[in-house]
PDB file of N, CA and C in Angstrom:
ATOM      1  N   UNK A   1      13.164 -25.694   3.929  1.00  0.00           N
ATOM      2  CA  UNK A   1      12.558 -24.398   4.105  1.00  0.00           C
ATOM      3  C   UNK A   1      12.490 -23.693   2.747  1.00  0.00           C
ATOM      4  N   UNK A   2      11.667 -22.863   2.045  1.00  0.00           N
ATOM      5  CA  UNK A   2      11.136 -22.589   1.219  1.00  0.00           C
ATOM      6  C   UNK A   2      11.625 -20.836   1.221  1.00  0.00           C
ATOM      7  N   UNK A   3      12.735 -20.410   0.714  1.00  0.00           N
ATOM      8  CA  UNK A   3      12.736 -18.675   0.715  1.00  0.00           C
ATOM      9  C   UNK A   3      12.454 -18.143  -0.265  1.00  0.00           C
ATOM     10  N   UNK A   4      11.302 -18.737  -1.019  1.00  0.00           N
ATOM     11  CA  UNK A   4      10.696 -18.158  -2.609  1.00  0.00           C
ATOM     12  C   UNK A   4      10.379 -16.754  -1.971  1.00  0.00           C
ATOM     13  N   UNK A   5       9.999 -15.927  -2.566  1.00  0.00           N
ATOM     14  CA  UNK A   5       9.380 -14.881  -2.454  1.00  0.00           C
ATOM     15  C   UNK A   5       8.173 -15.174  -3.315  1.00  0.00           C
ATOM     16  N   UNK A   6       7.001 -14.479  -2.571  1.00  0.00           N
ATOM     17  CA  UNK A   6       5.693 -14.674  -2.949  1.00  0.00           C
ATOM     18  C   UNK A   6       5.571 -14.088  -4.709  1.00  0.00           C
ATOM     19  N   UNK A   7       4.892 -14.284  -5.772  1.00  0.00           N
ATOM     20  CA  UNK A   7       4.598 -13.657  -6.392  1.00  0.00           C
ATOM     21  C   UNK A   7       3.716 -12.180  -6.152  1.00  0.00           C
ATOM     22  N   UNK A   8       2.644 -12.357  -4.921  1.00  0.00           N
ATOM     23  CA  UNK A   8       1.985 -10.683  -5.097  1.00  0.00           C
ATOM     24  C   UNK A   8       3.318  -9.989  -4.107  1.00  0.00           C
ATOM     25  N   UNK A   9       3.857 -10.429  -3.535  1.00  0.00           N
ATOM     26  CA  UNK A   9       4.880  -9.700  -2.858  1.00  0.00           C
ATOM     27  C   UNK A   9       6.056  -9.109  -3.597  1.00  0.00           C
ATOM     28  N   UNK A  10       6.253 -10.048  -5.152  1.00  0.00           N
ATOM     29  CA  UNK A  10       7.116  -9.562  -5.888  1.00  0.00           C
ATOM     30  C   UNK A  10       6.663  -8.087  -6.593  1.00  0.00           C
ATOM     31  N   UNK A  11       4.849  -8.395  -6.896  1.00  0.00           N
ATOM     32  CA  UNK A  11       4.129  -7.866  -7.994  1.00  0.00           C
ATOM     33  C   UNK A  11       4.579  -6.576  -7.240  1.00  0.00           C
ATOM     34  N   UNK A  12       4.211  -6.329  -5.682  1.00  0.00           N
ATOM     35  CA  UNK A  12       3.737  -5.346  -5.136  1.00  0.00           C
ATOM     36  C   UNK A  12       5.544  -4.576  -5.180  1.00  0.00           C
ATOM     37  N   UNK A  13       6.278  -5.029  -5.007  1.00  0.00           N
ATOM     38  CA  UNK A  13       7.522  -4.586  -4.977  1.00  0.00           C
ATOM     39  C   UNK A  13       8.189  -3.932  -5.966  1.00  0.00           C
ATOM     40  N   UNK A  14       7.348  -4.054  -7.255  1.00  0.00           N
ATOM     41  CA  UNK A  14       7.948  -3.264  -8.707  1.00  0.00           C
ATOM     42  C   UNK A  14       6.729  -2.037  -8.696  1.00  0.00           C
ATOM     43  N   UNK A  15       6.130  -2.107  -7.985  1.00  0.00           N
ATOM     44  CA  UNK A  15       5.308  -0.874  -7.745  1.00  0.00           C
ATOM     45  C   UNK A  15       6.055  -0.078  -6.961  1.00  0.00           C
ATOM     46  N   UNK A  16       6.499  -0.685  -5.690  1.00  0.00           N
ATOM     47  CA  UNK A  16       6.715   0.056  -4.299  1.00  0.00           C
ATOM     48  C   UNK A  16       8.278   0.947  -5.540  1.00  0.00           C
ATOM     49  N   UNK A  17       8.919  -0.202  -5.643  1.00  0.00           N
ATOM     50  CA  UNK A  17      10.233   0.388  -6.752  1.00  0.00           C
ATOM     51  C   UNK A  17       9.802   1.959  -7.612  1.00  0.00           C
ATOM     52  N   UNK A  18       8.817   1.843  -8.393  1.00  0.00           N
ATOM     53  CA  UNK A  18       8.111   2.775  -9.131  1.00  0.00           C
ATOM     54  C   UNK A  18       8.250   4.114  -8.447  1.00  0.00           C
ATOM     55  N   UNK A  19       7.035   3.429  -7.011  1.00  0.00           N
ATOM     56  CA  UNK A  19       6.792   5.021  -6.701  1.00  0.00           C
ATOM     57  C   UNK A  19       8.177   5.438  -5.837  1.00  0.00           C
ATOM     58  N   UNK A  20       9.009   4.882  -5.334  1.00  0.00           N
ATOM     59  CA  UNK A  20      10.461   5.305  -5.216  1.00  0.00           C
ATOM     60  C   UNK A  20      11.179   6.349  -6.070  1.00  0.00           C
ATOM     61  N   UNK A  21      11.473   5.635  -6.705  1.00  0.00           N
ATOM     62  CA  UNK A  21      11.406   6.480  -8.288  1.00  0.00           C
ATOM     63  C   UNK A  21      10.717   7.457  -8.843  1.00  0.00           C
ATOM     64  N   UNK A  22       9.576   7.956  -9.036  1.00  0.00           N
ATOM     65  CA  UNK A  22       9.023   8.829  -9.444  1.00  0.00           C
ATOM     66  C   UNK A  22       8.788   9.516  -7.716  1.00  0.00           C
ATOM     67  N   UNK A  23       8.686   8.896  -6.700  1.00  0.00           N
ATOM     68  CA  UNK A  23       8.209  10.172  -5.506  1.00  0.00           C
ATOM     69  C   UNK A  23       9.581  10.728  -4.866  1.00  0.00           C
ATOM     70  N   UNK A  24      10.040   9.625  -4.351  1.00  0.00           N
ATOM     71  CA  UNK A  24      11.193  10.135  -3.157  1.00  0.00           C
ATOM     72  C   UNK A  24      12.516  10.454  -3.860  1.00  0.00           C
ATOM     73  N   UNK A  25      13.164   9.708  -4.900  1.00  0.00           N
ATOM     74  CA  UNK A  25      14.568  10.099  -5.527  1.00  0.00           C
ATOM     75  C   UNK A  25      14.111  11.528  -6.446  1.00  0.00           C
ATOM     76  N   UNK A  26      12.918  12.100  -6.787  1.00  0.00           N
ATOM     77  CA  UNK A  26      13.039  13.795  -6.619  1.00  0.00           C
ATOM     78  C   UNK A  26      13.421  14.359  -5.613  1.00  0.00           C
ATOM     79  N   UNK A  27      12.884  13.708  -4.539  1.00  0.00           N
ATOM     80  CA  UNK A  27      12.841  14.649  -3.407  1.00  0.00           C
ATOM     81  C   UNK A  27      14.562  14.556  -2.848  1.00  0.00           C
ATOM     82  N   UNK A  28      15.125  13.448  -3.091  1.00  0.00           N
ATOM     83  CA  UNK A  28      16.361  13.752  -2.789  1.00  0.00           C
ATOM     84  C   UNK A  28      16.951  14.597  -3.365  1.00  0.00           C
ATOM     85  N   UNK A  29      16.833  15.126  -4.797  1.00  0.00           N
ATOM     86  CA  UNK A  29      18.042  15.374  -5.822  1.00  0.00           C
ATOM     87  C   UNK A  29      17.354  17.003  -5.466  1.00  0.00           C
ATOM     88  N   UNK A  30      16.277  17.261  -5.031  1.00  0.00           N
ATOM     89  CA  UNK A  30      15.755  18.489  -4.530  1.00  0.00           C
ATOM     90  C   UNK A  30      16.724  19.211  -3.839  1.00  0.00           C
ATOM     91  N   UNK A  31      16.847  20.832  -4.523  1.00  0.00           N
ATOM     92  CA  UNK A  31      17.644  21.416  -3.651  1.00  0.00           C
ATOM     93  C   UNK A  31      18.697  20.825  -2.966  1.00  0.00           C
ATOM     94  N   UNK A  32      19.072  20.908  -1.625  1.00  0.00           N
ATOM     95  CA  UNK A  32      20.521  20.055  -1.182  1.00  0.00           C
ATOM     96  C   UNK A  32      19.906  18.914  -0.282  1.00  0.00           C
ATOM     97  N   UNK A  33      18.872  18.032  -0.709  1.00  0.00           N
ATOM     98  CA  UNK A  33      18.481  17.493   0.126  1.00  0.00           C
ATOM     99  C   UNK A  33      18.860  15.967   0.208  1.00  0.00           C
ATOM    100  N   UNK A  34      20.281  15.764  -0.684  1.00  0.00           N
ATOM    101  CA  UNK A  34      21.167  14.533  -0.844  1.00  0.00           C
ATOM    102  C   UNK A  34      21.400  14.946   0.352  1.00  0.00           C
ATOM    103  N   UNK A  35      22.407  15.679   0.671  1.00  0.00           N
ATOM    104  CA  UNK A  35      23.115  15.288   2.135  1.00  0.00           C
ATOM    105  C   UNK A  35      22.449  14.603   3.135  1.00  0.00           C
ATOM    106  N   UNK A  36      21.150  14.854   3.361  1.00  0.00           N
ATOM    107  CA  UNK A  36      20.221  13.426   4.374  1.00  0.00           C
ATOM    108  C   UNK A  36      20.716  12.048   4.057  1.00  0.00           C
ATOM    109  N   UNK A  37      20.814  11.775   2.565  1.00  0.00           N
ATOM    110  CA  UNK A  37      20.599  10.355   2.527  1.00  0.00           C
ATOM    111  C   UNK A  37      21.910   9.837   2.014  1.00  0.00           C
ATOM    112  N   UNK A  38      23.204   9.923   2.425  1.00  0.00           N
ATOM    113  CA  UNK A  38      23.980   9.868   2.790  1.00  0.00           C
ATOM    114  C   UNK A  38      24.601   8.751   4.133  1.00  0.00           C
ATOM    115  N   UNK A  39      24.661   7.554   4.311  1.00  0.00           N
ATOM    116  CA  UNK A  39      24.563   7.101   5.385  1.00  0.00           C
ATOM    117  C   UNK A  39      25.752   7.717   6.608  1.00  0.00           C
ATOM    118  N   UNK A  40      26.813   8.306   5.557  1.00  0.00           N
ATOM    119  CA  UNK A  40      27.889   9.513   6.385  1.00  0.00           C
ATOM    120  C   UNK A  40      28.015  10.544   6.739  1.00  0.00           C
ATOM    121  N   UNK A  41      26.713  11.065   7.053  1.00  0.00           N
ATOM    122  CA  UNK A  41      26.474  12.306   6.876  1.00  0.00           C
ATOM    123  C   UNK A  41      25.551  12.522   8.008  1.00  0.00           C
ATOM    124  N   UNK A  42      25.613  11.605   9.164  1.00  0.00           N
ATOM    125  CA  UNK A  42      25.219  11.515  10.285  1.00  0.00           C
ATOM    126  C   UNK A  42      25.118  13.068  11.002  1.00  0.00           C
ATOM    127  N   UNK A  43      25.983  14.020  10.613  1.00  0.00           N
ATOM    128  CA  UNK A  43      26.100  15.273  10.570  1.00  0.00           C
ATOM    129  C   UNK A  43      24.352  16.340  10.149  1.00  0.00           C
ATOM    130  N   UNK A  44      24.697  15.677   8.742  1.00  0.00           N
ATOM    131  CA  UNK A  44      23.451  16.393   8.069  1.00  0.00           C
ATOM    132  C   UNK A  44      21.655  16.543   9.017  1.00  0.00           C
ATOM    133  N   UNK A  45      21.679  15.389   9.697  1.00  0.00           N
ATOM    134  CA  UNK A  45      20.801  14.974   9.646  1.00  0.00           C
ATOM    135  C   UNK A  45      20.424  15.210  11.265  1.00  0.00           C
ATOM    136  N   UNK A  46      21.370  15.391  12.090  1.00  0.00           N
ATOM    137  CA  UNK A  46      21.415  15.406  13.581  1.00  0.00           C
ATOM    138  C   UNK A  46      22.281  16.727  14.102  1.00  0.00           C
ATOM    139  N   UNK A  47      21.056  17.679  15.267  1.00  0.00           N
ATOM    140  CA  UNK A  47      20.989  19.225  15.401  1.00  0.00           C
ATOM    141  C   UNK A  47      22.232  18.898  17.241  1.00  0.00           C
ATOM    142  N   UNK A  48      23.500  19.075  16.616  1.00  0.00           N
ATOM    143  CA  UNK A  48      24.294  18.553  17.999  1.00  0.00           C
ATOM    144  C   UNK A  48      24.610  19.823  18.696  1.00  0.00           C
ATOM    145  N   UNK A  49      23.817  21.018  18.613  1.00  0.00           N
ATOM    146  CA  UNK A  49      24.064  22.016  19.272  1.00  0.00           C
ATOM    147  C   UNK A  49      22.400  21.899  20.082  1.00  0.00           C
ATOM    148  N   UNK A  50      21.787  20.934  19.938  1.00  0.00           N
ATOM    149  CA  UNK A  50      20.187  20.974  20.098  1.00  0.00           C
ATOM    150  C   UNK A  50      20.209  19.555  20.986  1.00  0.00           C
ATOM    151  N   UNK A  51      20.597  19.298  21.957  1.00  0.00           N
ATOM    152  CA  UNK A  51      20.635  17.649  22.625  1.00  0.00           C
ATOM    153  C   UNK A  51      20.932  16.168  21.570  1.00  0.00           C
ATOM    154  N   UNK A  52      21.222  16.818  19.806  1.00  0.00           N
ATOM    155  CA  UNK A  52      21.877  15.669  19.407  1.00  0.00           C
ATOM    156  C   UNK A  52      20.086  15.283  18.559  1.00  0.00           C
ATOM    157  N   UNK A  53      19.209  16.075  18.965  1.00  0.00           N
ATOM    158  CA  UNK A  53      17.681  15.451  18.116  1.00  0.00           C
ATOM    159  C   UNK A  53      18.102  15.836  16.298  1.00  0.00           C
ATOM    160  N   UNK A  54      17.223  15.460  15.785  1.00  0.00           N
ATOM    161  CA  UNK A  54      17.170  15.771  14.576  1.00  0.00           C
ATOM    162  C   UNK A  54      16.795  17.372  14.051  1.00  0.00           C
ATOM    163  N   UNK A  55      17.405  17.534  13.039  1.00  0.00           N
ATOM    164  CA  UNK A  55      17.269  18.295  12.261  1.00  0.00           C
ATOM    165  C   UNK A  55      15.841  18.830  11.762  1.00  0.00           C
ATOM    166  N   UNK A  56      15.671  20.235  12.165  1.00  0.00           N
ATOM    167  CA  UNK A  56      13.937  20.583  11.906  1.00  0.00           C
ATOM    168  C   UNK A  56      13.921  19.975  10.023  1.00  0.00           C
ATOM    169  N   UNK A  57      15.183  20.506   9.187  1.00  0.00           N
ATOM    170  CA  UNK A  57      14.515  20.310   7.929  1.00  0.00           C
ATOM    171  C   UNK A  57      14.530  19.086   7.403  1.00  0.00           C
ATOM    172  N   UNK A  58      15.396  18.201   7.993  1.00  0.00           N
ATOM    173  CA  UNK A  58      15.440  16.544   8.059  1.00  0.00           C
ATOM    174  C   UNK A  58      13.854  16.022   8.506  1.00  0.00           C
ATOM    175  N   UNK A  59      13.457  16.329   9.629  1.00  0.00           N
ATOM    176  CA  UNK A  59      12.093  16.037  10.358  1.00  0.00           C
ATOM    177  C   UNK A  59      11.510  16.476   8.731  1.00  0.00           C
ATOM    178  N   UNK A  60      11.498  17.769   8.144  1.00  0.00           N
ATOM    179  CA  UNK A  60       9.867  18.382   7.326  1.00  0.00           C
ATOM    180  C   UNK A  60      10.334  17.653   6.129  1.00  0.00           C
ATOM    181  N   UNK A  61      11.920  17.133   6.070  1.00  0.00           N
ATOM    182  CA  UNK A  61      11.534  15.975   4.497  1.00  0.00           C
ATOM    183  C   UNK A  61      10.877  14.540   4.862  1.00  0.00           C
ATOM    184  N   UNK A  62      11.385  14.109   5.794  1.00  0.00           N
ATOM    185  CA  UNK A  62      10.729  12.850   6.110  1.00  0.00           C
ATOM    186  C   UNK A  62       8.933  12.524   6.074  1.00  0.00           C
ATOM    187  N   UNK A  63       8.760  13.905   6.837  1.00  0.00           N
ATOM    188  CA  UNK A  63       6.997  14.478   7.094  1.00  0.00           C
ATOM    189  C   UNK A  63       6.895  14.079   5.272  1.00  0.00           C
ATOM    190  N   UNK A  64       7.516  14.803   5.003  1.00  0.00           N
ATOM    191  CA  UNK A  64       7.077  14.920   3.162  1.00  0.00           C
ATOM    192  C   UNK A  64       6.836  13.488   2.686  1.00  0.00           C
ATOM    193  N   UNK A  65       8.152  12.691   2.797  1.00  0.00           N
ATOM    194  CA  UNK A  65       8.209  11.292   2.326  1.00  0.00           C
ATOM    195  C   UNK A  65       6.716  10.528   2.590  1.00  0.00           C
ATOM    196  N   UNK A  66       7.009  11.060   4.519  1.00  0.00           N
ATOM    197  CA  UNK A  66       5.786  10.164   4.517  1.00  0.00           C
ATOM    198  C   UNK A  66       3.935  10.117   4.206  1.00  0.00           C
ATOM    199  N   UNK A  67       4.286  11.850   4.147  1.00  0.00           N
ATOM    200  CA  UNK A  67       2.896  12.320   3.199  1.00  0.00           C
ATOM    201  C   UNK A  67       2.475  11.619   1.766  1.00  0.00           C
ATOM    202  N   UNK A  68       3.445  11.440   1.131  1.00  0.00           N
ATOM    203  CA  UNK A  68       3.537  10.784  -0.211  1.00  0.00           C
ATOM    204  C   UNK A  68       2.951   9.073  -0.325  1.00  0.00           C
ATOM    205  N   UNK A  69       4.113   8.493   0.355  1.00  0.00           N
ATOM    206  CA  UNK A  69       4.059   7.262   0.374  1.00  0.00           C
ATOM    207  C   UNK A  69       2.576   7.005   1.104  1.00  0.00           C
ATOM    208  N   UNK A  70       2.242   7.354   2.344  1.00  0.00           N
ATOM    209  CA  UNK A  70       0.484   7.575   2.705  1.00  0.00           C
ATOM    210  C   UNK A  70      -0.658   7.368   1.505  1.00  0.00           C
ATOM    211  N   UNK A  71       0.001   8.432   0.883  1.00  0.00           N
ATOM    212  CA  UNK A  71      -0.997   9.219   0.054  1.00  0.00           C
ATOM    213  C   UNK A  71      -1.229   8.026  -1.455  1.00  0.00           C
ATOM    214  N   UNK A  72      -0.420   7.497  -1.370  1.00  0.00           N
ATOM    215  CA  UNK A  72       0.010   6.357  -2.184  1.00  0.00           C
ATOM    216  C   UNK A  72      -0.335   4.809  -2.112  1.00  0.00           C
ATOM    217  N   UNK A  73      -0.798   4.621  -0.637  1.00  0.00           N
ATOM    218  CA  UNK A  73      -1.242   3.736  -0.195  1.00  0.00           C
ATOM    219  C   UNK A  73       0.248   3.013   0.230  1.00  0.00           C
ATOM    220  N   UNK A  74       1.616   2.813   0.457  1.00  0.00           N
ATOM    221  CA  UNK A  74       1.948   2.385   0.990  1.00  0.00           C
ATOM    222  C   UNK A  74       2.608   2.056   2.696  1.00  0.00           C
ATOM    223  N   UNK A  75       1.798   3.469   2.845  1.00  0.00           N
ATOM    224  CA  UNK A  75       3.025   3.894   4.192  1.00  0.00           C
ATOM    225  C   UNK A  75       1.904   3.038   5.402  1.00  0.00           C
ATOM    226  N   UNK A  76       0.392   2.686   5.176  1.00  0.00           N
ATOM    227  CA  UNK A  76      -0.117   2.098   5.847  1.00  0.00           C
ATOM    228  C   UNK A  76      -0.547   0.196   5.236  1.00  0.00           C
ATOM    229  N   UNK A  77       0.310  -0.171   4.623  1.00  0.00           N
ATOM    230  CA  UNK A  77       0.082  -1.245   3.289  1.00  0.00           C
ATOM    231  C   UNK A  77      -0.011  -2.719   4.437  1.00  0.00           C
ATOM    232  N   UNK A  78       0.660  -2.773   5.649  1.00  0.00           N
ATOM    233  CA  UNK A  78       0.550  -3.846   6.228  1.00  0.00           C
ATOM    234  C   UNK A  78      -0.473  -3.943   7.440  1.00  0.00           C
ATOM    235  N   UNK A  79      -1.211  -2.643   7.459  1.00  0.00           N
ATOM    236  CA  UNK A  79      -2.100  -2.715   8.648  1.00  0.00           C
ATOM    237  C   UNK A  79      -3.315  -3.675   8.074  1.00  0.00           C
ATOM    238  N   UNK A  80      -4.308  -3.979   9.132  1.00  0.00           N
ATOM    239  CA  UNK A  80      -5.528  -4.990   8.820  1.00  0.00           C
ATOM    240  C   UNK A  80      -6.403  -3.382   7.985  1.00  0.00           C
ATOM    241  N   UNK A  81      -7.218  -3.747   7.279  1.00  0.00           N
ATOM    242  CA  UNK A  81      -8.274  -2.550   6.510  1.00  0.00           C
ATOM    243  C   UNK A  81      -8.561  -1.761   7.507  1.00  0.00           C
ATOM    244  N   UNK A  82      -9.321  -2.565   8.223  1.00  0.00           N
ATOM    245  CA  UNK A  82     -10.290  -1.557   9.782  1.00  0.00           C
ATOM    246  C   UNK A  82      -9.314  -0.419  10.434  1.00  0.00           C
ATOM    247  N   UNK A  83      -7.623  -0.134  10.289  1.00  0.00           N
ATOM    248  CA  UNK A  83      -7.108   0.340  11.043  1.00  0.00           C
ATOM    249  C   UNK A  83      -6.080   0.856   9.935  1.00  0.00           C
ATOM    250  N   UNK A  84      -6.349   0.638   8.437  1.00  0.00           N
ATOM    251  CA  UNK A  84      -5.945   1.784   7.559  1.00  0.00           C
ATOM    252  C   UNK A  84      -6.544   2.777   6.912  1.00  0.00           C
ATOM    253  N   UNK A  85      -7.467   2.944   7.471  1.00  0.00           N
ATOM    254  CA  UNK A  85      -8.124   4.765   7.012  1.00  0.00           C
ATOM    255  C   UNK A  85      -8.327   5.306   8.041  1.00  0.00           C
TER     256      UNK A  85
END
């Protein structure tokens, strides 16, 4: 069995790395918005006076993330063309 990793899969992965880097690790270091990404902080992130759902400002960073990464072309990168715009 063969677990190379593809070369455009590598190519595409020092991009995806990039815009990591320049989009979303601002958005963490933003204001107090480490405590989300925290994997212990299960707290931060979940409204347990609210049935235990998420956090409205957890929900409007994620919205953000995923505005970006969209906007970037990756957040729709594995759909067929016809069903990414």
């Amino acid at each position: 069995m063969n677990f190379d990793i593809p070369q455009d899969i590598r190519d595409y992965l020092v991009i995806l790395d990039d815009f990591i880097d320049k989009e979303i690790k601002p958005l963490q270091e933003q204001d107090d918005n480490n405590r989300f990404f925290d994997h212990r902080r299960e707290h931060a992130r979940t409204d347990w006076d609210n049935q235990g759902l998420p956090r409205e400002d957890w929900e409007e960073l994620l919205g953000e993330m995923r505005r970006r990464a969209d906007a970037a072309g990756h957040l729709r990168f594995a759909l067929p063309e016809e069903f990414a715009a």
